[in-house]
N, C-alpha and C. Protein backbone atom coordinates (compact mmCIF):
# COMPACT_ATOMS: atom_id res chain seq x y z
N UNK A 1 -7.20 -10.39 18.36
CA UNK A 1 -6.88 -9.20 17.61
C UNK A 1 -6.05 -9.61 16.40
N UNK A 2 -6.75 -9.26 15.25
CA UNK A 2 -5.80 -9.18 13.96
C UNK A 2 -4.58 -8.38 14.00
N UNK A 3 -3.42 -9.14 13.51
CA UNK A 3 -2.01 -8.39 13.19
C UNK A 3 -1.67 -9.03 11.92
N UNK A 4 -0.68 -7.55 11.13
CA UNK A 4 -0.57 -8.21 10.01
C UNK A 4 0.95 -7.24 10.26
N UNK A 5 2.21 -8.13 10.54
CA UNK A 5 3.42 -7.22 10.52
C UNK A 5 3.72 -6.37 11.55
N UNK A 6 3.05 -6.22 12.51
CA UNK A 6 2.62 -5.74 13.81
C UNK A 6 2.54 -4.86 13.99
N UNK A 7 0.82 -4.48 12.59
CA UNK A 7 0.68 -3.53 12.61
C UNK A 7 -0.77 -4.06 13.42
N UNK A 8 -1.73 -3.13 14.55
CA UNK A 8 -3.31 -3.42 14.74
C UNK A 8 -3.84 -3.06 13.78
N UNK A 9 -4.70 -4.12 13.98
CA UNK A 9 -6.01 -3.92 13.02
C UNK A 9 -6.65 -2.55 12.46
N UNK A 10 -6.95 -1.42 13.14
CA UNK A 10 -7.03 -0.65 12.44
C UNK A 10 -5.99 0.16 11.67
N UNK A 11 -4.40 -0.10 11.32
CA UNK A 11 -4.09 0.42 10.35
C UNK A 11 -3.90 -0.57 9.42
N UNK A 12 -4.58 -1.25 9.34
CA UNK A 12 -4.63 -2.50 7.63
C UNK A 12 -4.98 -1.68 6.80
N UNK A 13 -4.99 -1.26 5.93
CA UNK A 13 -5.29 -0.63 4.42
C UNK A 13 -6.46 -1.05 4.10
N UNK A 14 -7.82 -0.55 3.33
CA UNK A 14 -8.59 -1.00 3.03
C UNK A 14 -8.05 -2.25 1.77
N UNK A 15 -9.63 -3.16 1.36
CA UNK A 15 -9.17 -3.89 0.34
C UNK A 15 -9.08 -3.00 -1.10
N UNK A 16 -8.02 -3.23 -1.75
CA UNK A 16 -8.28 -2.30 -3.01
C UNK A 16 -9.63 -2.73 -3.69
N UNK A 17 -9.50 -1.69 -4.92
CA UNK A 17 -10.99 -2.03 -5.84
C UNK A 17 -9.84 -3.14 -6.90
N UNK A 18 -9.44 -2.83 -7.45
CA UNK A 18 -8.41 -4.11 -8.14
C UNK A 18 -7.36 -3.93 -7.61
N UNK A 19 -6.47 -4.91 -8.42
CA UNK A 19 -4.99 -5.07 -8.08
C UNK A 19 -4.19 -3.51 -8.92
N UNK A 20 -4.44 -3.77 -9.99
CA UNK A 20 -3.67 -2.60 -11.32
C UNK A 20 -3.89 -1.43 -10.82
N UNK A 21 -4.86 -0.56 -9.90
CA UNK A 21 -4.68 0.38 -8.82
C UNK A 21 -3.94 0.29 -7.85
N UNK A 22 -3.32 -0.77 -6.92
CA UNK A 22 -2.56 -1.26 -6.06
C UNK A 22 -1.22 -1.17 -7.05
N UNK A 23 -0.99 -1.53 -8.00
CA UNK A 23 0.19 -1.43 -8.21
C UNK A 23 0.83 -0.71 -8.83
N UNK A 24 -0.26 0.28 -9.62
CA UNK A 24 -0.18 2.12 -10.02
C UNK A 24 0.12 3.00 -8.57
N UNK A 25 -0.26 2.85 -7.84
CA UNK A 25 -0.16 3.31 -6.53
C UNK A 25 0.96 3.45 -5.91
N UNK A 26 1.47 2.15 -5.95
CA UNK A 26 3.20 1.86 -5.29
C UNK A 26 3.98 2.18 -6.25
N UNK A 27 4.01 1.98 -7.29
CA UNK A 27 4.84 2.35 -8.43
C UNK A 27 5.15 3.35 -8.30
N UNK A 28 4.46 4.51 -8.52
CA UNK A 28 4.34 6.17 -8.31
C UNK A 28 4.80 6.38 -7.16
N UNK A 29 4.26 6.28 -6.04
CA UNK A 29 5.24 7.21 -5.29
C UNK A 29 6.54 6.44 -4.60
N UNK A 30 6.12 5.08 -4.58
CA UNK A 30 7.86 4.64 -4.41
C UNK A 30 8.92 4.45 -5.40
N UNK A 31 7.93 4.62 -6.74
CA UNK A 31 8.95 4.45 -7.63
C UNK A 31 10.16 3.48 -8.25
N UNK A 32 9.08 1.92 -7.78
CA UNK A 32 9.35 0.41 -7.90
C UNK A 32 9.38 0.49 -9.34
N UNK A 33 9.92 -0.41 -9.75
CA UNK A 33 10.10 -1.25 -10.74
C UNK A 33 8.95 -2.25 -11.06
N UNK A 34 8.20 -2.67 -11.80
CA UNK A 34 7.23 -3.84 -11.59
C UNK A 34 8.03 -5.10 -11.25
N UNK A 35 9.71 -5.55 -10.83
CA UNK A 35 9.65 -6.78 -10.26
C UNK A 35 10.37 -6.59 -9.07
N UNK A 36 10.14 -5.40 -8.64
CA UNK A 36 9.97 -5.45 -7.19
C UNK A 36 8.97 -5.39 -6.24
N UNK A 37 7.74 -5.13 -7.20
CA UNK A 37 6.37 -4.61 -7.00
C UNK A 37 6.17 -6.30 -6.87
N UNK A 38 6.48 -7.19 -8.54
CA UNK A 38 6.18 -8.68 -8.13
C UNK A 38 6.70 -9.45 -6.81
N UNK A 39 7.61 -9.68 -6.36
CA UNK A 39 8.93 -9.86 -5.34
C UNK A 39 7.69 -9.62 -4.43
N UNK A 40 6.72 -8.77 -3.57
CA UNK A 40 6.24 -8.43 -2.86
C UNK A 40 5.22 -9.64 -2.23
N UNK A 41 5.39 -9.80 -0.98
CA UNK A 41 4.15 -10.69 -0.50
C UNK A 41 2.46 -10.05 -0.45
N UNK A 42 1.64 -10.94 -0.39
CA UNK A 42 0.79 -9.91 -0.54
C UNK A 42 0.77 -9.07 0.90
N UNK A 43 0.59 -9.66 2.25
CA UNK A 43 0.90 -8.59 3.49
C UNK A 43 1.73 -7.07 2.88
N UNK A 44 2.38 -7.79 2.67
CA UNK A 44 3.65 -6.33 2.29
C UNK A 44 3.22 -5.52 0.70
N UNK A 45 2.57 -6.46 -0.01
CA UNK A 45 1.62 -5.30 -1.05
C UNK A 45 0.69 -4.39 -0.30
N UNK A 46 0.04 -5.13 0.07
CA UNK A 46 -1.29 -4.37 0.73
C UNK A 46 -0.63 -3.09 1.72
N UNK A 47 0.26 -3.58 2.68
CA UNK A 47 1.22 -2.67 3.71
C UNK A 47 1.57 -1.33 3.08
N UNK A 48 2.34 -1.80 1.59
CA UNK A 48 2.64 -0.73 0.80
C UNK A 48 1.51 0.19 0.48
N UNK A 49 1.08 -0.48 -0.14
CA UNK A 49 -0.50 0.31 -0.62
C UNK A 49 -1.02 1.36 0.08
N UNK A 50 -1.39 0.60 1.13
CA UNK A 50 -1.36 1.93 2.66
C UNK A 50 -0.67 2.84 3.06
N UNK A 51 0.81 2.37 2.91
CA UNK A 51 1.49 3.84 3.17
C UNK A 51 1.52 4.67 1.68
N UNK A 52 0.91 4.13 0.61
CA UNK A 52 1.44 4.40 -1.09
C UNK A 52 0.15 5.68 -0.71
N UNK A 53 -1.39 5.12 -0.30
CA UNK A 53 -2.22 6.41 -0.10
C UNK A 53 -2.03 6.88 1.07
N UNK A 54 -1.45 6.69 2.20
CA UNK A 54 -0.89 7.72 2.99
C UNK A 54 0.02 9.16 2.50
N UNK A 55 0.71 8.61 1.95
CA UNK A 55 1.67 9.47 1.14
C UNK A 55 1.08 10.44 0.33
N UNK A 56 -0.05 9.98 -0.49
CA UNK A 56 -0.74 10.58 -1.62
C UNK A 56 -1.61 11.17 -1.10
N UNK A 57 -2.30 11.43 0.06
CA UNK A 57 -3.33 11.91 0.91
C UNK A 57 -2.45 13.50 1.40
N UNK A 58 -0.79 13.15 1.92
CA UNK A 58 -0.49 14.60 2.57
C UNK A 58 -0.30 14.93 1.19
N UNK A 59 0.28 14.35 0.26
CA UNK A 59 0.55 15.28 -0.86
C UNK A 59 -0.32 16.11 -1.22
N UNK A 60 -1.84 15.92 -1.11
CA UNK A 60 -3.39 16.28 -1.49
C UNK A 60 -3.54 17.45 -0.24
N UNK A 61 -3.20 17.64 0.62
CA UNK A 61 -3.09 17.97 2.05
C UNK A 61 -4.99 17.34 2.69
N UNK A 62 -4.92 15.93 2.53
CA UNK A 62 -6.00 15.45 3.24
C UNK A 62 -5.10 14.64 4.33
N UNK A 63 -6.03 14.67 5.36
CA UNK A 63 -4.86 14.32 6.77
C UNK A 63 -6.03 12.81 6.97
């Protein structure tokens, strides 16, 4: 079984379509800085990312 942070495999984030969406994404609703956005491993980009459209999904009210 894949773990990434110990999270299972099915909550990995899909792969983005680019990066510059991944990091429009986190920016906005966490409201990073781009060198904290850099600072980021990729596990913990991608991690973000996932909760970045989690976040943006209830805001939408898509569950």
């Amino acid at each position: 079984m894949s773990e990434a942070v110990g999270f299972p495999a099915p909550f990995l984030p899909p792969i983005p379509r680019n990066w510059r969406e991944l990091r429009a994404d986190i920016a906005a609703v966490f409201h990073w800085q781009p060198s904290e956005i850099d600072a980021l491993t990729v596990d913990d980009f991608l991690l973000a990312h996932g909760e970045a459209e989690a976040r943006l999904g209830l805001m939408r009210g898509v569950r």
